[in-house]
C-alpha atoms as a PDB file:
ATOM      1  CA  UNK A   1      97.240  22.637  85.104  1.00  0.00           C
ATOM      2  CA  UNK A   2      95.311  20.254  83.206  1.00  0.00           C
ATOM      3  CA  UNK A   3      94.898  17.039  84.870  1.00  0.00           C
ATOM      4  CA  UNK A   4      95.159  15.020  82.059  1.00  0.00           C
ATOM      5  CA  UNK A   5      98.211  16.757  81.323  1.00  0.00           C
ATOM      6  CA  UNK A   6      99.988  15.879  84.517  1.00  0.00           C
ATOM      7  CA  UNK A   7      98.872  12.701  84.461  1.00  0.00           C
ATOM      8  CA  UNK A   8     100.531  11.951  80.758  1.00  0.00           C
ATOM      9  CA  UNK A   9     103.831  13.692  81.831  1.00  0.00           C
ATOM     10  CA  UNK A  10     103.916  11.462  85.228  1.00  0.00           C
ATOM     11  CA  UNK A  11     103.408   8.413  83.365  1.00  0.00           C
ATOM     12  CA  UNK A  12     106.462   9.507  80.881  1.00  0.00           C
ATOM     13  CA  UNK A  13     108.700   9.742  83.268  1.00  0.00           C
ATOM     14  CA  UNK A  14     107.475   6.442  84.781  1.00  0.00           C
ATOM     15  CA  UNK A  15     108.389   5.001  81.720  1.00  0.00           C
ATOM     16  CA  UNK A  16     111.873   6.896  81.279  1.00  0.00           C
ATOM     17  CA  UNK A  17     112.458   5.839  84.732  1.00  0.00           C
ATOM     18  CA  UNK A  18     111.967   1.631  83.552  1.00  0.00           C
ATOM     19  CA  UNK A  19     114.081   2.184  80.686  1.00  0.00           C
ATOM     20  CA  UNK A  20     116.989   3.651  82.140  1.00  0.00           C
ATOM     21  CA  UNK A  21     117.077   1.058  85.611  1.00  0.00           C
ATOM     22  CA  UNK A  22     119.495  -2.132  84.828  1.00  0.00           C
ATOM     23  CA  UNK A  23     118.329  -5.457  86.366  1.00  0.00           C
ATOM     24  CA  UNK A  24     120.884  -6.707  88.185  1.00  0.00           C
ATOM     25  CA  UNK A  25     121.348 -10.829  88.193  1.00  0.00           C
ATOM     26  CA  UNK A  26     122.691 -12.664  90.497  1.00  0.00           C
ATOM     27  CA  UNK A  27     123.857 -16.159  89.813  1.00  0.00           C
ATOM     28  CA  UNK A  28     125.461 -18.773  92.190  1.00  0.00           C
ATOM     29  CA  UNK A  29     128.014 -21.302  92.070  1.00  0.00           C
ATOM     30  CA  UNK A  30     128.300 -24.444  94.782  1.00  0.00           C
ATOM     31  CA  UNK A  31     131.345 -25.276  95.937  1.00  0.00           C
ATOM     32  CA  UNK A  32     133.370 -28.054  98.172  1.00  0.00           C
ATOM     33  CA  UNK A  33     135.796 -27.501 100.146  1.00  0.00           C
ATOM     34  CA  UNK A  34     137.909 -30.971  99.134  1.00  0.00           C
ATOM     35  CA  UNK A  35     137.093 -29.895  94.986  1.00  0.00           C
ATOM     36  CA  UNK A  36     139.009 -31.432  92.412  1.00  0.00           C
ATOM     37  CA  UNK A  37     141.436 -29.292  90.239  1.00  0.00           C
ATOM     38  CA  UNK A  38     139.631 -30.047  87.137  1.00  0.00           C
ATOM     39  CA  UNK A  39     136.257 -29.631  88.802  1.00  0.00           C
ATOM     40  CA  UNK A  40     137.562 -26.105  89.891  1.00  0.00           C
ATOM     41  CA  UNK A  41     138.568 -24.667  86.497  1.00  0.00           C
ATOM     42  CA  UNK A  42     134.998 -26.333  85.130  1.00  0.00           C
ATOM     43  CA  UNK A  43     133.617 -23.854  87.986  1.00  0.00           C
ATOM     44  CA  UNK A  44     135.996 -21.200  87.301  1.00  0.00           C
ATOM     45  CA  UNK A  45     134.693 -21.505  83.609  1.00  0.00           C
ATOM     46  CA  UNK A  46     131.367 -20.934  84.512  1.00  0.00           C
ATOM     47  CA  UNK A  47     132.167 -17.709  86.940  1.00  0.00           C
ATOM     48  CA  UNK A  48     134.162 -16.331  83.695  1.00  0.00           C
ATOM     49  CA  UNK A  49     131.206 -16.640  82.033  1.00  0.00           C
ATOM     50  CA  UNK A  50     128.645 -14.956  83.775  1.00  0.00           C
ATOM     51  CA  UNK A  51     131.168 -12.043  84.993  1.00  0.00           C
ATOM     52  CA  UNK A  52     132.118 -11.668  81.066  1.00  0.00           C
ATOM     53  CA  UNK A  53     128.052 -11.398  80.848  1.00  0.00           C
ATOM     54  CA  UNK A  54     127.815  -9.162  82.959  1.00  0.00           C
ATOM     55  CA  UNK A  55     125.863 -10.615  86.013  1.00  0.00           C
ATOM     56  CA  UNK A  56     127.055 -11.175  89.595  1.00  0.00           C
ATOM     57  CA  UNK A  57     128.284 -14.210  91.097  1.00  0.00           C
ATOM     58  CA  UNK A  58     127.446 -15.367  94.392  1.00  0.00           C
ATOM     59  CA  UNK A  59     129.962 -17.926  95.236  1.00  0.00           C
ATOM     60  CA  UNK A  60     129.115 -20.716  98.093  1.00  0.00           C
ATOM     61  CA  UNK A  61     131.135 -22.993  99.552  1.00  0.00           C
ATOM     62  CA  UNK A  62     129.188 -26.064 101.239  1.00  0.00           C
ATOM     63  CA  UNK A  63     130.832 -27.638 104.091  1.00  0.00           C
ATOM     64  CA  UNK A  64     129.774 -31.372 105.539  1.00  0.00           C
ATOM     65  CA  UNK A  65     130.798 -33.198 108.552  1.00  0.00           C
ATOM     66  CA  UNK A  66     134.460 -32.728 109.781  1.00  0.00           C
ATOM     67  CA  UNK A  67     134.691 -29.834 107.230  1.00  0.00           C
ATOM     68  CA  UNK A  68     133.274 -27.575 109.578  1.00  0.00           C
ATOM     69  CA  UNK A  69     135.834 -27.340 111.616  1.00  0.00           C
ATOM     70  CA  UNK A  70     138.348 -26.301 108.920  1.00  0.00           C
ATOM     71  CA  UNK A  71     136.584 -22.769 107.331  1.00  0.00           C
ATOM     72  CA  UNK A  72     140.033 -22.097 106.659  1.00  0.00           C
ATOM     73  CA  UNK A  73     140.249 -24.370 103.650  1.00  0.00           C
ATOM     74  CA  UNK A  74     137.118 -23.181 102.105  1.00  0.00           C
ATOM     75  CA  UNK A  75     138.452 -19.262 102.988  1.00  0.00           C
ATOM     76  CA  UNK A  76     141.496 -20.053 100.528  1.00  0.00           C
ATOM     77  CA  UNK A  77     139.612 -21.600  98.054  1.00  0.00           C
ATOM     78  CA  UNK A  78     137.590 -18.417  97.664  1.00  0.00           C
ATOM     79  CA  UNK A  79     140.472 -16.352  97.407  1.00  0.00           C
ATOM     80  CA  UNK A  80     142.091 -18.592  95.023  1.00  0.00           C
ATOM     81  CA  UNK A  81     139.244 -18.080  92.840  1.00  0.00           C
ATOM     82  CA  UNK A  82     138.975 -14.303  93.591  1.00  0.00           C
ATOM     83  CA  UNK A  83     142.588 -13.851  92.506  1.00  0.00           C
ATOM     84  CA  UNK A  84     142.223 -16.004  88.993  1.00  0.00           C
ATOM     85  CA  UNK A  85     138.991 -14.212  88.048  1.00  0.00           C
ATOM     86  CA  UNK A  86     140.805 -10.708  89.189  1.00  0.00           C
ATOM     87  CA  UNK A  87     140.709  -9.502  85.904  1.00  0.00           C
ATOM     88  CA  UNK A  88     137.179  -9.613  85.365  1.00  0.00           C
ATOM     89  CA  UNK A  89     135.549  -8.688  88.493  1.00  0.00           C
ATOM     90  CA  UNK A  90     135.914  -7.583  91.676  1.00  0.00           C
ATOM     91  CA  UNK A  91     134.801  -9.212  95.912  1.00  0.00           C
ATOM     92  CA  UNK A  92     131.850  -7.293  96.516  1.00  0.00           C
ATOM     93  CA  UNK A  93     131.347  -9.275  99.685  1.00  0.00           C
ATOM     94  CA  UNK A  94     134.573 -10.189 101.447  1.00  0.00           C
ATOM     95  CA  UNK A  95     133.620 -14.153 102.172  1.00  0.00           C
ATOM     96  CA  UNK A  96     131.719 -14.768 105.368  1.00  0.00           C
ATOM     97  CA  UNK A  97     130.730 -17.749 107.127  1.00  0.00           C
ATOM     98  CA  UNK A  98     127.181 -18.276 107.372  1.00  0.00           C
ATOM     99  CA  UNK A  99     125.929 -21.603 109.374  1.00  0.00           C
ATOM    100  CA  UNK A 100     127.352 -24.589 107.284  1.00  0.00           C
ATOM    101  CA  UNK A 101     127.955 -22.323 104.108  1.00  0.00           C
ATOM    102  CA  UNK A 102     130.896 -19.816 103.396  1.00  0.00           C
ATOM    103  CA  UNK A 103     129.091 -16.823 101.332  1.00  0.00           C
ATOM    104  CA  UNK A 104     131.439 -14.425  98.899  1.00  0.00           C
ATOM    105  CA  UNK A 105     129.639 -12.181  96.146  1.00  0.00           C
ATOM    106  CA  UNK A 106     132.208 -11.146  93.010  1.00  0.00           C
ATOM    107  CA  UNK A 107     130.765  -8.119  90.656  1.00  0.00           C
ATOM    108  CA  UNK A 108     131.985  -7.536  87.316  1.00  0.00           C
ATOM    109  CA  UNK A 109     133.945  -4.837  86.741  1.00  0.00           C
ATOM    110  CA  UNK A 110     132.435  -1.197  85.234  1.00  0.00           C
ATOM    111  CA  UNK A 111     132.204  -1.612  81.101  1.00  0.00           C
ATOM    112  CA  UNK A 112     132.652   1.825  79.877  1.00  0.00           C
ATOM    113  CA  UNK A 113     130.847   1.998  76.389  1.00  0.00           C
ATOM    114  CA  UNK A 114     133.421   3.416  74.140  1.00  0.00           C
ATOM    115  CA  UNK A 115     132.516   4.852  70.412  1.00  0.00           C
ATOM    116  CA  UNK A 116     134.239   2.817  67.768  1.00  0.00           C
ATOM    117  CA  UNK A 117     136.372   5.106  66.080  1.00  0.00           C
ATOM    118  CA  UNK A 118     135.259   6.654  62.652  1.00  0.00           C
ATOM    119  CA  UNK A 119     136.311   4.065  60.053  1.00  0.00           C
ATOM    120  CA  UNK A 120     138.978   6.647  57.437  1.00  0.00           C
ATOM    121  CA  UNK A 121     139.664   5.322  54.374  1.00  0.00           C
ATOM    122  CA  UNK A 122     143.037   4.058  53.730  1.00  0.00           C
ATOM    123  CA  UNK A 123     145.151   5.424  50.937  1.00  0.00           C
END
C-alpha cells in the first residue's frame, strides 16, 4: 500500500472522527443555603437556560460558618431545584458533600432530532 495513501485515509478519518465528537459544557451555578425565594427562581432561570441549551449544570451550594453543621438544608434545596427543573434534565450526580461545598451535576435530557413533516398542500 502506498504510503501516501494510508496516510490521506488516516487523516480522513481523523477528521470524521472531530466532526462527529460533541463538546460537552459544563456550567455552574453558586448557591446559599439561607437563598431568597426570588433569588432562587433568578437561579432557577439561569439552570433553565443552559439545560434548554443544551449544556450541563453543575450546581454548588456554598456553606459558611454555622451552616456547616446543617448539610441538610442545602440537601433539600438541591432537590427542590432538581424536582422544578425535572422536565428538562435529569441528576447526573446525586448531590455530595465535598469540604464546605455540596456538589450535584443535572444533564439535559436526550433531544431526538425529529424530521419536520413534509409540508402537503391544503385543499
Amino acid at each position: 500500500m502506498d504510503y501516501g495513501k494510508f496516510k490521506y485515509e488516516s487523516a480522513q478519518k481523523a477528521r470524521e472522527a472531530r466532526r462527529n465528537q460533541v463538546l460537552t459544557v459544563i456550567k455552574e451555578m453558586k448557591l446559599r443555603p439561607k437563598i431568597d425565594s426570588h433569588d432562587y427562581e433568578t437561579k432557577k432561570g439561569h439552570v433553565v437556560r443552559f439545560l434548554k441549551a443544551g449544556d450541563k449544570v453543575k450546581v454548588t451550594i456554598m456553606f459558611r460558618g454555622r451552616e456547616q453543621s446543617r448539610p441538610e438544608l442545602g440537601f433539600r434545596l438541591l432537590q427542590r431545584l432538581s424536582a422544578d427543573v425535572a422536565e428538562l434534565g435529569f441528576v447526573e450526580s446525586a448531590p455530595k458533600q465535598d469540604g464546605r461545598n455540596m456538589i450535584m451535576v443535572l444533564a439535559p435530557h436526550k433531544q431526538v432530532k425529529t424530521r419536520p413533516a413534509p409540508a402537503t398542500a391544503a385543499s
